[in-house]
PDB file of N, CA and C in Angstrom:
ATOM      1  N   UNK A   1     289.600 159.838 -84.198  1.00  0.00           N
ATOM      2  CA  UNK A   1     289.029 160.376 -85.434  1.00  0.00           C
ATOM      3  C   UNK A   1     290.091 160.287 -86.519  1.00  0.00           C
ATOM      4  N   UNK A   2     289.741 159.809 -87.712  1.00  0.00           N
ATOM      5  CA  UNK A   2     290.691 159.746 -88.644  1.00  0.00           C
ATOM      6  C   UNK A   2     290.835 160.607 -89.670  1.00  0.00           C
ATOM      7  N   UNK A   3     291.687 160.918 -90.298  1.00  0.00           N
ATOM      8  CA  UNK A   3     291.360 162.109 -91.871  1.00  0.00           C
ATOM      9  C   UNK A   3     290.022 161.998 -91.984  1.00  0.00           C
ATOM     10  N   UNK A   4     290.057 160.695 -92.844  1.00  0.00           N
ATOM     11  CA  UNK A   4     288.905 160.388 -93.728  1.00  0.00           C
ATOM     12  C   UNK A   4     287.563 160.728 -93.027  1.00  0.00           C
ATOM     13  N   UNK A   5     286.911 161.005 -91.857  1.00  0.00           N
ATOM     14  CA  UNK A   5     286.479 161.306 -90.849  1.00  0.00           C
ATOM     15  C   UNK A   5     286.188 163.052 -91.043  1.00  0.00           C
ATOM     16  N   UNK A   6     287.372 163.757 -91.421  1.00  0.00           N
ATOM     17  CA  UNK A   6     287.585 165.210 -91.427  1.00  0.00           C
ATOM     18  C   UNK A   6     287.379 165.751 -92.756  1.00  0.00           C
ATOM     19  N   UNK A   7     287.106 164.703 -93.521  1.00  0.00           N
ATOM     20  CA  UNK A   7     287.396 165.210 -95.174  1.00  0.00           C
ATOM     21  C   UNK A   7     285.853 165.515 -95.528  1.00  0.00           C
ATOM     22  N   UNK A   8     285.507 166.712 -96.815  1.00  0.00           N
ATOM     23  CA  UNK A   8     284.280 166.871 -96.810  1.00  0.00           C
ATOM     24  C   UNK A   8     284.181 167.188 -98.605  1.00  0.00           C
ATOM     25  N   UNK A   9     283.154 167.340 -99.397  1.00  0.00           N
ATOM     26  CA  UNK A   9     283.174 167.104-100.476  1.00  0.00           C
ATOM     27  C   UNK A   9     282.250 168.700-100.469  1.00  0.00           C
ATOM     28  N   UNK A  10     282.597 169.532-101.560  1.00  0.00           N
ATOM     29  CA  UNK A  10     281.720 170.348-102.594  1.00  0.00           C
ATOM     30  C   UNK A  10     280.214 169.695-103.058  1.00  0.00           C
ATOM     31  N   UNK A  11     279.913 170.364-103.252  1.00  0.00           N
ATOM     32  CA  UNK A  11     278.690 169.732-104.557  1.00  0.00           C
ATOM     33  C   UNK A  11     279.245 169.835-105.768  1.00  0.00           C
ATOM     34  N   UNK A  12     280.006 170.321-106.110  1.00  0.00           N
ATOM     35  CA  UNK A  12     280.801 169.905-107.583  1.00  0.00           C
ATOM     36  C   UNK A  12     281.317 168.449-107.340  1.00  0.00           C
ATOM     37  N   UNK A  13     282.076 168.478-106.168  1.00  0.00           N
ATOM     38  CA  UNK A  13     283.037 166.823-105.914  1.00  0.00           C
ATOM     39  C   UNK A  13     281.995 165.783-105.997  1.00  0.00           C
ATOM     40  N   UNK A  14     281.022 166.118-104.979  1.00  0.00           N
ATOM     41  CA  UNK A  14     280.228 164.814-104.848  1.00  0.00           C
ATOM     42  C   UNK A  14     279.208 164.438-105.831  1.00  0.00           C
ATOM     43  N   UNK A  15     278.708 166.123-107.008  1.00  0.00           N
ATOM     44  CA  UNK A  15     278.227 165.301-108.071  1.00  0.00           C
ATOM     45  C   UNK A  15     279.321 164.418-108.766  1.00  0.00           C
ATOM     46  N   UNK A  16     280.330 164.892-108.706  1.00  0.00           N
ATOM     47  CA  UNK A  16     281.069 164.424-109.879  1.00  0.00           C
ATOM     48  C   UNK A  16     281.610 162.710-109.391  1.00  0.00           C
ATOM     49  N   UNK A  17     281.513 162.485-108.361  1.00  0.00           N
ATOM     50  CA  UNK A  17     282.186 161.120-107.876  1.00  0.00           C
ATOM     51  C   UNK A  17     280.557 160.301-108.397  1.00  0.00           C
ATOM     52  N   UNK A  18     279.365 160.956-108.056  1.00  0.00           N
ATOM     53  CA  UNK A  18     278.491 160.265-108.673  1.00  0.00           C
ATOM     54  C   UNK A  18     277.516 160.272-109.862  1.00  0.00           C
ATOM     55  N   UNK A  19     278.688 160.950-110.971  1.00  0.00           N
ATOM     56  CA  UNK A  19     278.711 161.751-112.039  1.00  0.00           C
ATOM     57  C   UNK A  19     277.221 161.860-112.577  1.00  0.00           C
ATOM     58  N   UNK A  20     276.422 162.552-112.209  1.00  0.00           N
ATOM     59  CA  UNK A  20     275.500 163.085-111.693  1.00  0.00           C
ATOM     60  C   UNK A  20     275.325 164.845-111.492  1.00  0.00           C
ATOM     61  N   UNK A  21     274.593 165.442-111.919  1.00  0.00           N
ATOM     62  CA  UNK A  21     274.238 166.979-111.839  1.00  0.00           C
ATOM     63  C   UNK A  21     274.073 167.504-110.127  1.00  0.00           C
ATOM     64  N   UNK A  22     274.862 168.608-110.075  1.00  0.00           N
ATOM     65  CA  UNK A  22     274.518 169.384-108.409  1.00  0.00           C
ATOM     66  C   UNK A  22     273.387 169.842-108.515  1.00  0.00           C
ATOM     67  N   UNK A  23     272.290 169.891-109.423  1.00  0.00           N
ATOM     68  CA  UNK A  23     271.191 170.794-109.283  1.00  0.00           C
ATOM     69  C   UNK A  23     270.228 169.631-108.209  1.00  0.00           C
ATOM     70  N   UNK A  24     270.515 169.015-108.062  1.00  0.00           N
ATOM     71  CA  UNK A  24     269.504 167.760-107.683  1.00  0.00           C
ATOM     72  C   UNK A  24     270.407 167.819-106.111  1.00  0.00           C
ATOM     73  N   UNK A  25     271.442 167.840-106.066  1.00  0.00           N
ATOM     74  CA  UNK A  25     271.807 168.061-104.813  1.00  0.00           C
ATOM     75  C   UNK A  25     271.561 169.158-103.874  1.00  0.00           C
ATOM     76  N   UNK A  26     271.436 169.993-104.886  1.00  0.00           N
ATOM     77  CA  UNK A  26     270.839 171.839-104.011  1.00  0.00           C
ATOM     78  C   UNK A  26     269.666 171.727-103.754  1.00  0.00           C
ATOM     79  N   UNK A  27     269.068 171.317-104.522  1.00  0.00           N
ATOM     80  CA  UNK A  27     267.733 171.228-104.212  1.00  0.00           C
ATOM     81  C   UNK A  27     267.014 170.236-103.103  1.00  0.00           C
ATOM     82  N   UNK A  28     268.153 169.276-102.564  1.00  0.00           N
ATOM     83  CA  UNK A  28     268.142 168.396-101.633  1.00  0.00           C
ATOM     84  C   UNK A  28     268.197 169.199-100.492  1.00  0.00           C
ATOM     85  N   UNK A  29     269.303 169.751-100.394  1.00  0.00           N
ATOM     86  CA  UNK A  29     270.126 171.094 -99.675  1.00  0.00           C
ATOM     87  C   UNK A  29     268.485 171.861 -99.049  1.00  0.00           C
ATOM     88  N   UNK A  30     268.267 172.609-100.224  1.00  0.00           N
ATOM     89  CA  UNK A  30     267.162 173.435-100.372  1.00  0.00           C
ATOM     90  C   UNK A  30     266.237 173.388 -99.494  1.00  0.00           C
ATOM     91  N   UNK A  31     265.560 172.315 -99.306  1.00  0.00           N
ATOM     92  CA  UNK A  31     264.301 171.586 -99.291  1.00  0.00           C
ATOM     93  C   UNK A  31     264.879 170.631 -97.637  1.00  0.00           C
ATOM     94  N   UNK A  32     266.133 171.013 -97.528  1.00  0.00           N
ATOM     95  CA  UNK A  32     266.487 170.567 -96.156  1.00  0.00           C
ATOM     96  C   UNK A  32     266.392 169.081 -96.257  1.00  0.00           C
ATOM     97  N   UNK A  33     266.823 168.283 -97.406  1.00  0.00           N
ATOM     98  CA  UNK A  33     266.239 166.286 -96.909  1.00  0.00           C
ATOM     99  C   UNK A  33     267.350 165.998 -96.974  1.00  0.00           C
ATOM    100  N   UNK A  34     268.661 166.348 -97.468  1.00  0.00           N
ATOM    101  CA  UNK A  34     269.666 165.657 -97.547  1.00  0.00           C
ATOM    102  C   UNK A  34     270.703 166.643 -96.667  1.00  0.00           C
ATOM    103  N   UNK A  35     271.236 165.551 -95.227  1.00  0.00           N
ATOM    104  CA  UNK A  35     272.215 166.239 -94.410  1.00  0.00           C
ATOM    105  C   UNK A  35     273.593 166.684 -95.294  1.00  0.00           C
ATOM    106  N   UNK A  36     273.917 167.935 -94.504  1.00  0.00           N
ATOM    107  CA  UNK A  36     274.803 168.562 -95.204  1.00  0.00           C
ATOM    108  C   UNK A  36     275.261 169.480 -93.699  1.00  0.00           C
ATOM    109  N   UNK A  37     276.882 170.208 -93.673  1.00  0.00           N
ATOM    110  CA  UNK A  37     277.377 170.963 -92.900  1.00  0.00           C
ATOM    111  C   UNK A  37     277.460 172.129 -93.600  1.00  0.00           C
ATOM    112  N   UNK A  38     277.339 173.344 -92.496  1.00  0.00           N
ATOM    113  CA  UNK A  38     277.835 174.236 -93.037  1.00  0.00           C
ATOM    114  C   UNK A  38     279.521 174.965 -92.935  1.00  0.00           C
ATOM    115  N   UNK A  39     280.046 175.155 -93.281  1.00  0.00           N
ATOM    116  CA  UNK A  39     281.945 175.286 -92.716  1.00  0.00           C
ATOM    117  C   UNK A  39     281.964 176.903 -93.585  1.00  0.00           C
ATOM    118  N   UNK A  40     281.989 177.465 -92.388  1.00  0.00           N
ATOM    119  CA  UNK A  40     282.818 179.052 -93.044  1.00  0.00           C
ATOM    120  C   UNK A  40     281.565 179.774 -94.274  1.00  0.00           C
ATOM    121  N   UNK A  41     280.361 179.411 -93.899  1.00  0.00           N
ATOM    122  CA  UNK A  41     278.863 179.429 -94.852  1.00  0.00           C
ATOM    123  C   UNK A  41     279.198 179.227 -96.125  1.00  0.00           C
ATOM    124  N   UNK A  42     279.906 177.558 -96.525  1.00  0.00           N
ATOM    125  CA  UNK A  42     279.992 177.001 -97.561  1.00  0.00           C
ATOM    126  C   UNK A  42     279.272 175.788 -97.513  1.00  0.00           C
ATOM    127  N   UNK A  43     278.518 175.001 -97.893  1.00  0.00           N
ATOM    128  CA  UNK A  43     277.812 174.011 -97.720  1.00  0.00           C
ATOM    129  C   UNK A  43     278.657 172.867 -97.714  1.00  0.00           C
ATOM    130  N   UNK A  44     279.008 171.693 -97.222  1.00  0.00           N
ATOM    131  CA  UNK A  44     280.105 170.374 -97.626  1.00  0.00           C
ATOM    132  C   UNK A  44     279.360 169.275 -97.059  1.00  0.00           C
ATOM    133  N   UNK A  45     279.904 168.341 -97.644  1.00  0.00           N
ATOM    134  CA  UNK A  45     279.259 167.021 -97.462  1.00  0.00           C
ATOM    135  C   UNK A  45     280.439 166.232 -97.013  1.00  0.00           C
ATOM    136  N   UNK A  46     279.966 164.881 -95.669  1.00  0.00           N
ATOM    137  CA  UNK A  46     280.772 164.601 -95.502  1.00  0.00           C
ATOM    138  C   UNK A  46     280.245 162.922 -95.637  1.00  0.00           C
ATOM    139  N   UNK A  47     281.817 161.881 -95.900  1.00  0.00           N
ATOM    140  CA  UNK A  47     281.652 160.504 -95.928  1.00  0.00           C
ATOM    141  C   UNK A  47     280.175 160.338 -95.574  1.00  0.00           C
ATOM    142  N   UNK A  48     279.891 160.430 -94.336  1.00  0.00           N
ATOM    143  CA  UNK A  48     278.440 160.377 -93.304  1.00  0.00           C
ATOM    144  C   UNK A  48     277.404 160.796 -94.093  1.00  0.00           C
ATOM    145  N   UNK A  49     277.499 162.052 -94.552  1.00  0.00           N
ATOM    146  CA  UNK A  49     276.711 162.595 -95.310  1.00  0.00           C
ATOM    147  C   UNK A  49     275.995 161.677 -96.807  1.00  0.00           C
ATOM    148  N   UNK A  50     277.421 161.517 -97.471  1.00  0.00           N
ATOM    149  CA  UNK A  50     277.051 161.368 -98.245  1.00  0.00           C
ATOM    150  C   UNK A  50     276.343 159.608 -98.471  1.00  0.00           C
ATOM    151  N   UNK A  51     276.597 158.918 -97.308  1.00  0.00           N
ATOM    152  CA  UNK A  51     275.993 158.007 -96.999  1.00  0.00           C
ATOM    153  C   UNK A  51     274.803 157.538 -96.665  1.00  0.00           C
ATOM    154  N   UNK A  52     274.493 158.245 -96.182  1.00  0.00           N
ATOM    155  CA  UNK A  52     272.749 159.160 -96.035  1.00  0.00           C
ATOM    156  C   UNK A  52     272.041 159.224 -97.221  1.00  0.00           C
ATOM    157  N   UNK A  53     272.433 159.831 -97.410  1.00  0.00           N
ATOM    158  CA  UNK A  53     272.097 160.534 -99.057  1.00  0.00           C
ATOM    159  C   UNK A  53     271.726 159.975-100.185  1.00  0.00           C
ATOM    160  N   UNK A  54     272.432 158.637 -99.890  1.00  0.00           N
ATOM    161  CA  UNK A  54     272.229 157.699-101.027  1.00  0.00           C
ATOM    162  C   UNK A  54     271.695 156.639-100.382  1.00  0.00           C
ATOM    163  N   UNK A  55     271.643 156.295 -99.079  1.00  0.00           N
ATOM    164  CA  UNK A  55     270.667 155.041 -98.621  1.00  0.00           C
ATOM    165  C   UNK A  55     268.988 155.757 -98.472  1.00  0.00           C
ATOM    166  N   UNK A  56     268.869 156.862 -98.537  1.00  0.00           N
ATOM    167  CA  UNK A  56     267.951 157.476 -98.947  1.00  0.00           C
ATOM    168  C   UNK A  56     266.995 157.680-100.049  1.00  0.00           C
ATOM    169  N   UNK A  57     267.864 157.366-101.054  1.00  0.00           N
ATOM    170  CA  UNK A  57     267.784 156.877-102.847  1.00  0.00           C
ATOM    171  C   UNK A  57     267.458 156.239-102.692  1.00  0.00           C
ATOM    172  N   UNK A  58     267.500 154.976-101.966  1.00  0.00           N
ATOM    173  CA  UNK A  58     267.884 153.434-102.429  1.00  0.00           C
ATOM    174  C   UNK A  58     265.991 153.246-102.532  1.00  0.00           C
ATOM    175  N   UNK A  59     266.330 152.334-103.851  1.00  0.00           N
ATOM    176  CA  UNK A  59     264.799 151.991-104.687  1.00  0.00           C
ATOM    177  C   UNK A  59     264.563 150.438-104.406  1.00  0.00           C
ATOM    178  N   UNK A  60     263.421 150.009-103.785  1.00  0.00           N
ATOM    179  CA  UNK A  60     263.664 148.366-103.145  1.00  0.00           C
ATOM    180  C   UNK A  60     263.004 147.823-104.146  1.00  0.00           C
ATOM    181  N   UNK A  61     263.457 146.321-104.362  1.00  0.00           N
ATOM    182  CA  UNK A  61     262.967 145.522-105.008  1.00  0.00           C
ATOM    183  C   UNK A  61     261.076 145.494-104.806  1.00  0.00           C
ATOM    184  N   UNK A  62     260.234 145.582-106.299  1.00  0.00           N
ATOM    185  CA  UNK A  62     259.386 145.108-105.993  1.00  0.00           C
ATOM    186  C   UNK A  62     259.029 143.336-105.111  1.00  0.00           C
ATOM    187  N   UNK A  63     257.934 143.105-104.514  1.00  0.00           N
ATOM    188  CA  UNK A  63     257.909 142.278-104.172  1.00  0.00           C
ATOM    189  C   UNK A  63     256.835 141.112-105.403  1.00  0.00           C
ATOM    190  N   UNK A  64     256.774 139.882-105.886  1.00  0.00           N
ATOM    191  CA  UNK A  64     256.629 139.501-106.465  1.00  0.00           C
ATOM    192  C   UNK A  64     255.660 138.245-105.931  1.00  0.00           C
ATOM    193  N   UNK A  65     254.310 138.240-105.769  1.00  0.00           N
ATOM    194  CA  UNK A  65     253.577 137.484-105.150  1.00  0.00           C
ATOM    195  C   UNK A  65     253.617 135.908-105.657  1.00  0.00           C
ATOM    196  N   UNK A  66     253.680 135.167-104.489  1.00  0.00           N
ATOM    197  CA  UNK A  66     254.034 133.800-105.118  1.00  0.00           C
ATOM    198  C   UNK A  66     252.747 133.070-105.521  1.00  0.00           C
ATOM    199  N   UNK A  67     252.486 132.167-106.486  1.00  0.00           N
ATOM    200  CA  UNK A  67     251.083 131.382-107.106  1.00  0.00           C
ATOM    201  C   UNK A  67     250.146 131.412-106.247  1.00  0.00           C
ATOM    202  N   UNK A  68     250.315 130.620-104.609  1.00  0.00           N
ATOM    203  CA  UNK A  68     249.079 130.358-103.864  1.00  0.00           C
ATOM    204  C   UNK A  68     248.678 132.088-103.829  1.00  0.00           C
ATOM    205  N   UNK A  69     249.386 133.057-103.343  1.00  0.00           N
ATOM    206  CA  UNK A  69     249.243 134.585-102.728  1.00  0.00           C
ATOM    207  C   UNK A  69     248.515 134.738-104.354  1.00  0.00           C
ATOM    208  N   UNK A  70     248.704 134.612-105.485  1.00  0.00           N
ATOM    209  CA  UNK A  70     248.202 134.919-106.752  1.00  0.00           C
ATOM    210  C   UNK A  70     246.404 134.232-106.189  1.00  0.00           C
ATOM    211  N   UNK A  71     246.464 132.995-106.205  1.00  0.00           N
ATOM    212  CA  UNK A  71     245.210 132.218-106.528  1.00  0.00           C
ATOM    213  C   UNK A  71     244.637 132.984-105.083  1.00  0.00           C
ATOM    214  N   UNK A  72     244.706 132.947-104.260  1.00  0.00           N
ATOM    215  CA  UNK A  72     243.932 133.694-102.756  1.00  0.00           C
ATOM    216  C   UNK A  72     243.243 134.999-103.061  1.00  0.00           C
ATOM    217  N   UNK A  73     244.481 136.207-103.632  1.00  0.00           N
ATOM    218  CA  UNK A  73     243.972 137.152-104.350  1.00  0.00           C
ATOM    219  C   UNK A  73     242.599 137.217-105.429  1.00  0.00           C
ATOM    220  N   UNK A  74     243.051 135.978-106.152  1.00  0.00           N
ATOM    221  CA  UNK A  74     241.944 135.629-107.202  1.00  0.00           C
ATOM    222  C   UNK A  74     240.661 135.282-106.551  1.00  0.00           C
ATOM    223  N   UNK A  75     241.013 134.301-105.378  1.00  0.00           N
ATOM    224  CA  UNK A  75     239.813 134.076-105.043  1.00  0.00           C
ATOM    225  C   UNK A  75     238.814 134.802-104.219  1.00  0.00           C
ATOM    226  N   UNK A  76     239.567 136.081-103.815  1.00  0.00           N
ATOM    227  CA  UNK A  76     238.845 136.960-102.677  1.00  0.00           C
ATOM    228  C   UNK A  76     238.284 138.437-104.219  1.00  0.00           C
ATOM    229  N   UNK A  77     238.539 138.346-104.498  1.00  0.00           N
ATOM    230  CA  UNK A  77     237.894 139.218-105.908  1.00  0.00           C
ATOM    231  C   UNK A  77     237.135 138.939-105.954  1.00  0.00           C
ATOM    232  N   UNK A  78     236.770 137.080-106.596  1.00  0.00           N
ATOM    233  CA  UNK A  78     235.915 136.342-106.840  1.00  0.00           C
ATOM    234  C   UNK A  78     234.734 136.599-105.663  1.00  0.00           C
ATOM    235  N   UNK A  79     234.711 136.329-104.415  1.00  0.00           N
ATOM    236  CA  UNK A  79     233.778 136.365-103.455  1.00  0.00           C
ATOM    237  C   UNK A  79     233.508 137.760-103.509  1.00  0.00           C
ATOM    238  N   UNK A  80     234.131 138.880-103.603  1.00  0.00           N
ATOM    239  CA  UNK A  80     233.663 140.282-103.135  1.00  0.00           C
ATOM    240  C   UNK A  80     232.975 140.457-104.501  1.00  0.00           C
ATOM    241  N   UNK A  81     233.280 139.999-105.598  1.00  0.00           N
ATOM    242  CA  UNK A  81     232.050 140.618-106.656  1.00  0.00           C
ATOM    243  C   UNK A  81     230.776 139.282-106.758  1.00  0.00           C
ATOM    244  N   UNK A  82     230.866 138.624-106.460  1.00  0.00           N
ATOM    245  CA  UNK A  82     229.909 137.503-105.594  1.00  0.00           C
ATOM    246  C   UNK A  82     228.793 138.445-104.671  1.00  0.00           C
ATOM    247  N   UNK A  83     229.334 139.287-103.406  1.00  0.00           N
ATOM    248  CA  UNK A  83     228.770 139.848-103.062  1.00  0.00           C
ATOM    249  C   UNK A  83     228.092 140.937-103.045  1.00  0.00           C
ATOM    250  N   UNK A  84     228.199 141.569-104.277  1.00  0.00           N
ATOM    251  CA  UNK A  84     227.994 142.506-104.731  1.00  0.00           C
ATOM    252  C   UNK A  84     226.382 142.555-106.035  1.00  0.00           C
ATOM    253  N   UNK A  85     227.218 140.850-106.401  1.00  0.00           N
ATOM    254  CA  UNK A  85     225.684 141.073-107.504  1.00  0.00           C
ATOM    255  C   UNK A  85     224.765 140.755-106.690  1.00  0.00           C
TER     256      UNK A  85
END
């Protein structure tokens, strides 16, 4: 196990490394979604933690349908209101 391993961050530290407001982190806390330790009933976040935390964030690329997937789409519209009148 190394330091870096042992080291743990505030919610002041870790907003501030992702200079960013703690209210959004407590409320993570809060609401129990974002792992967190408790040490001596102080809340801390660790490397691990805070790794979590933010692959959790992570917002994925929309996906962007290619021409034929466009024209197929088009054409199955086309047949379902076909079937309809």
């Amino acid at each position: 196990m190394s330091s870096r391993d042992l080291e743990v961050f505030t919610f002041a530290e870790l907003a501030a490394l992702w200079k960013t407001g703690e209210d959004w982190l407590r409320k993570g806390v809060s609401a129990r979604t974002f792992p967190h330790h408790r040490i001596a009933n102080e809340i801390r976040f660790t490397h691990e933690d805070a790794a979590e935390i933010l692959a959790s964030r992570a917002v994925k690329p929309a996906s962007v349908p290619t021409p034929d997937e466009v024209a197929a789409r088009r054409a199955e519209v086309g047949r379902s209101k076909g079937v309809a009148a």
